[in-house]
N, C-alpha and C. Protein backbone atom coordinates (compact mmCIF):
# COMPACT_ATOMS: atom_id res chain seq x y z
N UNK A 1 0.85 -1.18 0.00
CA UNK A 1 0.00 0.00 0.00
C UNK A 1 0.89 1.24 0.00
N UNK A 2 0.64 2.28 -0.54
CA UNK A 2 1.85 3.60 -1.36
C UNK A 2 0.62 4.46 0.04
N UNK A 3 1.94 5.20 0.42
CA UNK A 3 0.96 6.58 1.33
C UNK A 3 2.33 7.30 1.26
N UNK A 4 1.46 8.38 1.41
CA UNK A 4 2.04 10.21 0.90
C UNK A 4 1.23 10.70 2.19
N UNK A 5 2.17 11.96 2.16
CA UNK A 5 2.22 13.24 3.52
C UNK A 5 1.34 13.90 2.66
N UNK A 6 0.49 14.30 3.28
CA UNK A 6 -0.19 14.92 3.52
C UNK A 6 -0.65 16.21 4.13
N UNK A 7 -1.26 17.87 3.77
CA UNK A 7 -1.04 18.64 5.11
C UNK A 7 -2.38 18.67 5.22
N UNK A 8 -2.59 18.74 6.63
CA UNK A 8 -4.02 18.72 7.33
C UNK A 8 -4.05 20.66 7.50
N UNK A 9 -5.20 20.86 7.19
CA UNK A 9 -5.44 22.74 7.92
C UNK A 9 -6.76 22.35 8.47
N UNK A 10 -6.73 23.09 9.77
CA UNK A 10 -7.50 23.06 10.74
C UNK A 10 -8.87 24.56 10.89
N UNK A 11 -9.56 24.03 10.80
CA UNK A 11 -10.28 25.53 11.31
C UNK A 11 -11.70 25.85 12.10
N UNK A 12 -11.91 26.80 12.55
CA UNK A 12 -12.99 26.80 13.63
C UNK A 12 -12.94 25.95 14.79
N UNK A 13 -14.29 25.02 15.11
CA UNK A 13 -14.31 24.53 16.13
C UNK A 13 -13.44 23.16 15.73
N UNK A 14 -13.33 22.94 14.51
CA UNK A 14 -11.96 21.91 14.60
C UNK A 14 -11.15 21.64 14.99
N UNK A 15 -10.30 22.93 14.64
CA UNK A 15 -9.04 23.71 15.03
C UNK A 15 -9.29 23.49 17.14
N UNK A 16 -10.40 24.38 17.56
CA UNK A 16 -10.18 24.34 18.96
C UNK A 16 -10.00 22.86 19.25
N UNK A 17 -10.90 21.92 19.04
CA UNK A 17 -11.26 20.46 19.32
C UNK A 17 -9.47 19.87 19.23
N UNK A 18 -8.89 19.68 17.89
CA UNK A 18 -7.51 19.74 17.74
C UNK A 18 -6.41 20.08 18.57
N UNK A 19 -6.93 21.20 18.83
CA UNK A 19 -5.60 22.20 19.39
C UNK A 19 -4.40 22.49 18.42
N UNK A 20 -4.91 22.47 16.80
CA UNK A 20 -3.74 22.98 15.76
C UNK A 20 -4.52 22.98 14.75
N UNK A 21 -3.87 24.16 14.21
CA UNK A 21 -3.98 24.94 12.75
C UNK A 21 -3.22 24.03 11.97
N UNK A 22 -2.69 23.26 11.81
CA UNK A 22 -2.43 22.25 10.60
C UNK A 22 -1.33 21.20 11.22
N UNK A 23 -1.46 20.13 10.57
CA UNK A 23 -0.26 19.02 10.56
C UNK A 23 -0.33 18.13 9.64
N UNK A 24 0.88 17.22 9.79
CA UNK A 24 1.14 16.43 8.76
C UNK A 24 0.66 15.13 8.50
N UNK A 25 -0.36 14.24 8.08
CA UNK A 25 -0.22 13.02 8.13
C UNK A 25 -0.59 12.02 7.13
N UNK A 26 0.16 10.90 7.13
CA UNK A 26 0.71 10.00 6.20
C UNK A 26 -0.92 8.91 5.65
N UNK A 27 -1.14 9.31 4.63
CA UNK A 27 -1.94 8.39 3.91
C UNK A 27 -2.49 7.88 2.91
N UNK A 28 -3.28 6.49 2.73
CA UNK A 28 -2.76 6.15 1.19
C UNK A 28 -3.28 7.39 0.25
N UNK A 29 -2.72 7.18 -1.75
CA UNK A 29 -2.67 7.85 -2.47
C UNK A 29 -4.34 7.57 -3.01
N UNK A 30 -4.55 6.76 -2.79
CA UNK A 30 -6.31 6.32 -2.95
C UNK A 30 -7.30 6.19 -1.90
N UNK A 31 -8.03 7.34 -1.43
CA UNK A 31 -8.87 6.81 -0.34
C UNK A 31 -10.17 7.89 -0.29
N UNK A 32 -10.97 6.98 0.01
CA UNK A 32 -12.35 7.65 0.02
C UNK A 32 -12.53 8.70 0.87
N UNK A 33 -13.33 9.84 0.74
CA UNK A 33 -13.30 10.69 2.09
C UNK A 33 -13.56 10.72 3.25
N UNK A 34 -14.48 9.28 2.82
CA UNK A 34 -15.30 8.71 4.52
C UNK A 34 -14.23 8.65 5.29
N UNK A 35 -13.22 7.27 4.48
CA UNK A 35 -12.07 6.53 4.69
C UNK A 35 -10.92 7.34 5.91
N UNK A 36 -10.72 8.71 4.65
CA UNK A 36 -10.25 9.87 5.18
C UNK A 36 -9.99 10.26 6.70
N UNK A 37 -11.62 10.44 6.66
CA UNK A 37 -12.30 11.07 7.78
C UNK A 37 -12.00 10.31 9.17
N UNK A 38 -12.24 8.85 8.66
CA UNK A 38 -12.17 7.60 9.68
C UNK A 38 -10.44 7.97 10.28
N UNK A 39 -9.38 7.75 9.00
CA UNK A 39 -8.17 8.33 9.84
C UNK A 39 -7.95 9.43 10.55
N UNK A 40 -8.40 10.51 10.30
CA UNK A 40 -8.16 11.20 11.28
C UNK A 40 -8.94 11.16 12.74
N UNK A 41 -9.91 10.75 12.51
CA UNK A 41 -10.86 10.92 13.68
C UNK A 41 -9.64 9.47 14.42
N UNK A 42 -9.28 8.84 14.27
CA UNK A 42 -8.29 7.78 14.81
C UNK A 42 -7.28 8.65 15.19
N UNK A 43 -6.85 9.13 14.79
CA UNK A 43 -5.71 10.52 15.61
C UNK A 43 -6.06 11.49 16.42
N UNK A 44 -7.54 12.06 16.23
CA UNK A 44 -8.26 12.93 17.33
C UNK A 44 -9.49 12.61 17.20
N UNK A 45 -9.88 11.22 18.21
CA UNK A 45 -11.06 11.07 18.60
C UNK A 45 -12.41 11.96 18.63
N UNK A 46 -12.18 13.10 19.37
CA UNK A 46 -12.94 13.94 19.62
C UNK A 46 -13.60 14.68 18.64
N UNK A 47 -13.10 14.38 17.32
CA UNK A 47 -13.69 15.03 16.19
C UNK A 47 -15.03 14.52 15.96
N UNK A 48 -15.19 13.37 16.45
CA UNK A 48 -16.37 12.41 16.23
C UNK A 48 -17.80 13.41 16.20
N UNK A 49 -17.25 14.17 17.23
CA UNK A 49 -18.48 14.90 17.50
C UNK A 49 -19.32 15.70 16.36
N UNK A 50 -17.84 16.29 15.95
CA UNK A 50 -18.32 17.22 14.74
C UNK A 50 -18.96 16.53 13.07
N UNK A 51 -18.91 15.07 12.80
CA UNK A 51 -18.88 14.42 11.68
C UNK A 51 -19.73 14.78 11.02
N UNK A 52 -21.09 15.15 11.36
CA UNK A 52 -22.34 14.94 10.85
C UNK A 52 -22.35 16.57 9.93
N UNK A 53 -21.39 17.26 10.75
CA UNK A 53 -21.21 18.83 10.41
C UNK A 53 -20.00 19.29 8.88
N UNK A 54 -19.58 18.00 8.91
CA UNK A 54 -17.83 18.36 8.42
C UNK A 54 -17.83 18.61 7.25
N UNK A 55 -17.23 19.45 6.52
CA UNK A 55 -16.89 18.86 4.97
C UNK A 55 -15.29 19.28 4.75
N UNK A 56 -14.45 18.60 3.69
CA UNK A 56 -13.38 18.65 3.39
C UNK A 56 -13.47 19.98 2.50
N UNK A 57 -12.36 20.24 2.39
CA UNK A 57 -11.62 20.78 1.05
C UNK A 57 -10.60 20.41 0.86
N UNK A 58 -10.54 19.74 -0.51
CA UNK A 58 -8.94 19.16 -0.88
C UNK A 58 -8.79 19.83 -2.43
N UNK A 59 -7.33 20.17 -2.22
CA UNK A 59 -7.01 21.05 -3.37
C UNK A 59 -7.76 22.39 -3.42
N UNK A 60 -8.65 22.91 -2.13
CA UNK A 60 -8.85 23.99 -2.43
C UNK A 60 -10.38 23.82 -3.58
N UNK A 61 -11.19 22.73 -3.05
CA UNK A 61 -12.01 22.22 -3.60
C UNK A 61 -13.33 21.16 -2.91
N UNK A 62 -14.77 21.60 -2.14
CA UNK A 62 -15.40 21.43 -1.23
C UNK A 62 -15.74 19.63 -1.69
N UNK A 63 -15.18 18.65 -0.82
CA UNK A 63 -15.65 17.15 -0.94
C UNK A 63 -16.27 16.60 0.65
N UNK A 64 -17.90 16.60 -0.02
CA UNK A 64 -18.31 15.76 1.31
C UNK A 64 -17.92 14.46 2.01
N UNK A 65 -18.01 14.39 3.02
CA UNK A 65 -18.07 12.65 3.74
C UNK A 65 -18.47 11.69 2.58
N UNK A 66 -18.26 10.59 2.31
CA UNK A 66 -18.93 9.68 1.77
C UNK A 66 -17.97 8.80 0.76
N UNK A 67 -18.48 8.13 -0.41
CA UNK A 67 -17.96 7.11 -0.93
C UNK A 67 -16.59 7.74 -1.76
N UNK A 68 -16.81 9.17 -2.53
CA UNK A 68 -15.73 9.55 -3.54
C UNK A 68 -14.50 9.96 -3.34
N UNK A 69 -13.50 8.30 -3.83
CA UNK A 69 -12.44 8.14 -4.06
C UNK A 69 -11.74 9.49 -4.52
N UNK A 70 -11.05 9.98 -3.55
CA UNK A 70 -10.01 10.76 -3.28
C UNK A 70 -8.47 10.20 -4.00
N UNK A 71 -7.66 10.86 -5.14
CA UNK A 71 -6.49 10.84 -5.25
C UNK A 71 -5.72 11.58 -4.73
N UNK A 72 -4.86 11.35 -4.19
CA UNK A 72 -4.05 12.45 -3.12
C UNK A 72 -2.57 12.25 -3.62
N UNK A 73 -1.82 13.59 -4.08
CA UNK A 73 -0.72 13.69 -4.11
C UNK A 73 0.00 14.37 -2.97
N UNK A 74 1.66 13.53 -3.37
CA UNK A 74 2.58 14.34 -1.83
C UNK A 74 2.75 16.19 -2.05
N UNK A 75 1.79 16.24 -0.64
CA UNK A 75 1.77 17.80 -0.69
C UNK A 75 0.58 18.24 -0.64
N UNK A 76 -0.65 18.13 -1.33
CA UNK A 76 -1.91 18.32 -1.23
C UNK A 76 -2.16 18.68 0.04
N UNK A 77 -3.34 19.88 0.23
CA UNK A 77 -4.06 20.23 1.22
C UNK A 77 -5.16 19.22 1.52
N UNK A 78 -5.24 19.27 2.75
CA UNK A 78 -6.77 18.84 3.38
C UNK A 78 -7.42 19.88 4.02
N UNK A 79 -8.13 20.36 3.94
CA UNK A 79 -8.80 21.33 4.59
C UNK A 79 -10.07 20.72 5.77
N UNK A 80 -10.17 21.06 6.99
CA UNK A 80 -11.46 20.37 7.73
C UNK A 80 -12.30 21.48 7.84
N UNK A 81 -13.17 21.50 7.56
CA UNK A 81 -14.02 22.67 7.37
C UNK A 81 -15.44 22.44 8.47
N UNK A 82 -15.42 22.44 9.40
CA UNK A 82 -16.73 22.34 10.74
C UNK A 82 -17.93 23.21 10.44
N UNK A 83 -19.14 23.30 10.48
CA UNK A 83 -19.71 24.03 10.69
C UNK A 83 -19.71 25.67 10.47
N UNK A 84 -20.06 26.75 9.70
CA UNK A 84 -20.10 27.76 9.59
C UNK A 84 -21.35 28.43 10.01
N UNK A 85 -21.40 29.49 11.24
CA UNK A 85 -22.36 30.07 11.07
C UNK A 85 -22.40 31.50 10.74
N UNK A 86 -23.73 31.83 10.23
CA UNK A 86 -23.63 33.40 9.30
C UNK A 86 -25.01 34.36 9.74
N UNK A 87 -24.37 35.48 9.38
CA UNK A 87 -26.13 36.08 9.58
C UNK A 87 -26.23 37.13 9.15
């Protein structure tokens, strides 16, 4: 199985939940976003909370939770994007 670094960016109540604005972590070059999601929440449990709320941005590009296979090159952003509120 091939895995690439990755940078994680953190934000909002993510970021607090976290306790960091970004880091690095290693995973495969093929993986679904659920998949994704599942690894990190394995590195910070506590994200669990937020799941139902989350959506990615990778490449600077909005991908929900769910089945679509993610290609990830070394270097690519992940973005965790929690909840926004507006008014």
């Amino acid at each position: 199985m091939q895995f690439s670094i990755r940078q994680n960016l953190w934000f909002a109540q993510a970021s607090k939940i976290v306790g960091l604005r970004s880091e690095t972590l290693c995973v495969p070059q093929q993986i679904t976003s659920l998949q994704l999601w599942e690894e990190i929440v394995k590195l910070h449990p506590r994200l669990a909370a937020i799941r139902d709320q989350v959506v990615f941005a990778v490449r600077q590009e909005y991908v929900l939770l769910g089945d679509q296979l993610l290609v990830l090159h070394p270097g690519d952003e992940v973005a965790i994007i929690p909840p926004i509120s507006g008014g």
